[in-house]
Protein backbone atom coordinates (compact mmCIF):
# COMPACT_ATOMS: atom_id res chain seq x y z
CA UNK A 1 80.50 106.22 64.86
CA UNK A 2 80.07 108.50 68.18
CA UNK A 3 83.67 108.71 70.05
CA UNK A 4 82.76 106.73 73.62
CA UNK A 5 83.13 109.10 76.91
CA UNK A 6 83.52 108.11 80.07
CA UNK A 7 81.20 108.83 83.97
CA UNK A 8 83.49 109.89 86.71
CA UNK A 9 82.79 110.06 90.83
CA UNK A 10 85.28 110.84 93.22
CA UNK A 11 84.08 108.96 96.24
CA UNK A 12 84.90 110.01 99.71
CA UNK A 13 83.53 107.85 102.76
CA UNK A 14 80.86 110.33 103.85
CA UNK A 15 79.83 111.19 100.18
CA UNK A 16 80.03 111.97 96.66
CA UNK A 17 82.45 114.65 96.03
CA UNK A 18 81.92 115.00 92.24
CA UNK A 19 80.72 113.45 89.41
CA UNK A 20 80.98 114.23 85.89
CA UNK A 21 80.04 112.73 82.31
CA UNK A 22 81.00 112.75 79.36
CA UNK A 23 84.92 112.62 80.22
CA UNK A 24 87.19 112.38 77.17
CA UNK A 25 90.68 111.81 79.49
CA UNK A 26 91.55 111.68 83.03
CA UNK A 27 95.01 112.45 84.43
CA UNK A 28 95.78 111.05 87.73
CA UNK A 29 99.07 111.21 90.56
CA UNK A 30 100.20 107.53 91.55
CA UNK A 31 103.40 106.68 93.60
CA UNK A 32 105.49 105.99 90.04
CA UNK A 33 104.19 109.15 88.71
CA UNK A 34 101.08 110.50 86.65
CA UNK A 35 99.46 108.69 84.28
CA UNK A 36 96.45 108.72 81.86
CA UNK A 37 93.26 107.39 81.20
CA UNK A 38 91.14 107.61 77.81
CA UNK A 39 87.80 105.90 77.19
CA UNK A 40 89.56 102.70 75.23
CA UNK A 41 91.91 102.21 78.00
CA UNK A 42 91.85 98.29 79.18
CA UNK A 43 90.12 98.31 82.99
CA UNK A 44 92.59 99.11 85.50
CA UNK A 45 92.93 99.64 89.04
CA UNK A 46 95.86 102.25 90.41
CA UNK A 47 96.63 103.45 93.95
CA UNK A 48 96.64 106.74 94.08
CA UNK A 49 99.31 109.47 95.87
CA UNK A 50 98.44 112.81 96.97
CA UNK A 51 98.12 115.29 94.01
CA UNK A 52 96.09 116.68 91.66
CA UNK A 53 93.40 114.83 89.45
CA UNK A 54 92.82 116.72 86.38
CA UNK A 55 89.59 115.54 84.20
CA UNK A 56 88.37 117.41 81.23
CA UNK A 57 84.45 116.93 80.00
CA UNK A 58 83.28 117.26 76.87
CA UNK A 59 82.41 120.80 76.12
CA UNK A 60 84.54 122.15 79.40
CA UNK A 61 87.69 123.52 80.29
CA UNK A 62 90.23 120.98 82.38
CA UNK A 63 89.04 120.25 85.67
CA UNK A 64 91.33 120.61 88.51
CA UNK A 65 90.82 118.49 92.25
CA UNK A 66 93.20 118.24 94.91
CA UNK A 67 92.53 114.43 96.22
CA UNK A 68 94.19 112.41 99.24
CA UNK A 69 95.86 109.18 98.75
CA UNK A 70 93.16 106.61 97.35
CA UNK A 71 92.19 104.32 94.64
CA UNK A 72 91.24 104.81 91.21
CA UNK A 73 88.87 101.80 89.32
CA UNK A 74 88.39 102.19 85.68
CA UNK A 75 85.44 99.09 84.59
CA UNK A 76 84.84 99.91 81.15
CA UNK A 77 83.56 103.77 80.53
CA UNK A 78 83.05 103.89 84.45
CA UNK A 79 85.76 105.46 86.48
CA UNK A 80 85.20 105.73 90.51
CA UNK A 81 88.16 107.23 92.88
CA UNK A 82 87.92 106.64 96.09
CA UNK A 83 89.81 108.89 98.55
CA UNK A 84 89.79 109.82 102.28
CA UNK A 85 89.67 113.91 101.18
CA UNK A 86 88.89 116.31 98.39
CA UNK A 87 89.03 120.07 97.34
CA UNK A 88 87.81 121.62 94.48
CA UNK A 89 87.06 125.24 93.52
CA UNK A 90 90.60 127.28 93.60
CA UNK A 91 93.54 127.59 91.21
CA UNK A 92 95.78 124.93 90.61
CA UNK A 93 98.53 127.11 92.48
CA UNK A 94 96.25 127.22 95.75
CA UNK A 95 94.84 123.59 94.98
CA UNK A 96 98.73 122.40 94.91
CA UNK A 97 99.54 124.14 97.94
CA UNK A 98 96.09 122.54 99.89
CA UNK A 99 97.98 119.05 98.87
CA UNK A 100 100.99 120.08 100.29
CA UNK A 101 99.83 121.38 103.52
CA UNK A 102 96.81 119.38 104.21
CA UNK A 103 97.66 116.15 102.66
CA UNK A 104 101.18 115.83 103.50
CA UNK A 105 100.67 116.96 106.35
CA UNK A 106 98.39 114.52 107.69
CA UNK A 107 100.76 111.42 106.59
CA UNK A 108 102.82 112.99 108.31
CA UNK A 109 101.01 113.20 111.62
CA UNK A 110 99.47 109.40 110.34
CA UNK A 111 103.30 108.12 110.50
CA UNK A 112 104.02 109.68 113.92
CA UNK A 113 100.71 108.15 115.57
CA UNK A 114 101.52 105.07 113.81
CA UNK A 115 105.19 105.11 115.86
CA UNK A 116 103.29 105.93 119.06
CA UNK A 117 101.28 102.85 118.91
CA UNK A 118 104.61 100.61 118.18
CA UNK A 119 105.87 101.65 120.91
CA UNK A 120 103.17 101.02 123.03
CA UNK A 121 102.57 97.61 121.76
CA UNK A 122 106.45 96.76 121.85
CA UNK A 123 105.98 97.91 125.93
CA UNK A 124 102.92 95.81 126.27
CA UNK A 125 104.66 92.87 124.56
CA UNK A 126 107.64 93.08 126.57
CA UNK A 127 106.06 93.20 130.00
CA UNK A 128 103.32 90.12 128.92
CA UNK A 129 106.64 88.41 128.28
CA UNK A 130 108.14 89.19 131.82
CA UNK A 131 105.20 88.55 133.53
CA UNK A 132 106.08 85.19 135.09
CA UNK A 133 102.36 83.10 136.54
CA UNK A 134 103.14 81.80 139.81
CA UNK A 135 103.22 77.57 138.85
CA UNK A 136 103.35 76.64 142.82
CA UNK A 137 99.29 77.64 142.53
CA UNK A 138 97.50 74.37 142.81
């Protein structure tokens, strides 16, 4: 009986980033930590965290990818991740440092916009509640 394989894309919203088949195992970066995926896995759905995916083919060396924060779907052999960014083609040293300085980086300046706009919409809140309509108006 021929061992099942599994198709891989990494989305991201403009394109297709990569795609590969024939995948015999998939490792993958979540918030709880890494975990794996063979073809007989049950059909899952993880969010992902910044890291590295690492993907090996049948007939090829590991695969290393730097990906964003996204989501993984695994529907029987079909895998898709979906994430906002991507890099391929450098070591896993330099693909490790890319997450840390261009990943974490931009949650970083994510959270700080994200504080910006509270306070904005804390001032606009406060000064629709002190704003008063005249009621002697007809």
């Amino acid at each position: 009986m021929p061992q099942a394989h599994m198709t891989l894309k990494v989305l991201l919203p403009y394109k297709v980033f990569a795609e590969a088949h024939q995948v015999k195992r998939i490792v993958a970066m979540t918030h709880e930590g890494a975990f794996g995926i063979l073809p007989n896995r049950l059909d899952c759905v993880a969010a992902l965290s910044a890291g590295i995916l690492v993907f090996e083919a049948e007939g090829a060396e590991e695969t290393y990818l730097a990906v964003d924060e996204g989501v993984l779907v695994k529907t029987g052999l079909d895998v898709r991740v979906s994430v906002r960014n991507a890099m391929s083609g450098m070591g896993l040293d330099a693909l490790r440092a890319a997450v840390e300085k261009e990943f974490m980086q931009l949650d970083e300046q994510e959270r700080s916009l994200r504080s910006v706009l509270t306070k904005m919409e804390s001032g606009f809140i406060q000064r629709l509640v002190a704003f008063k309509p005249d009621t002697n108006v007809l």
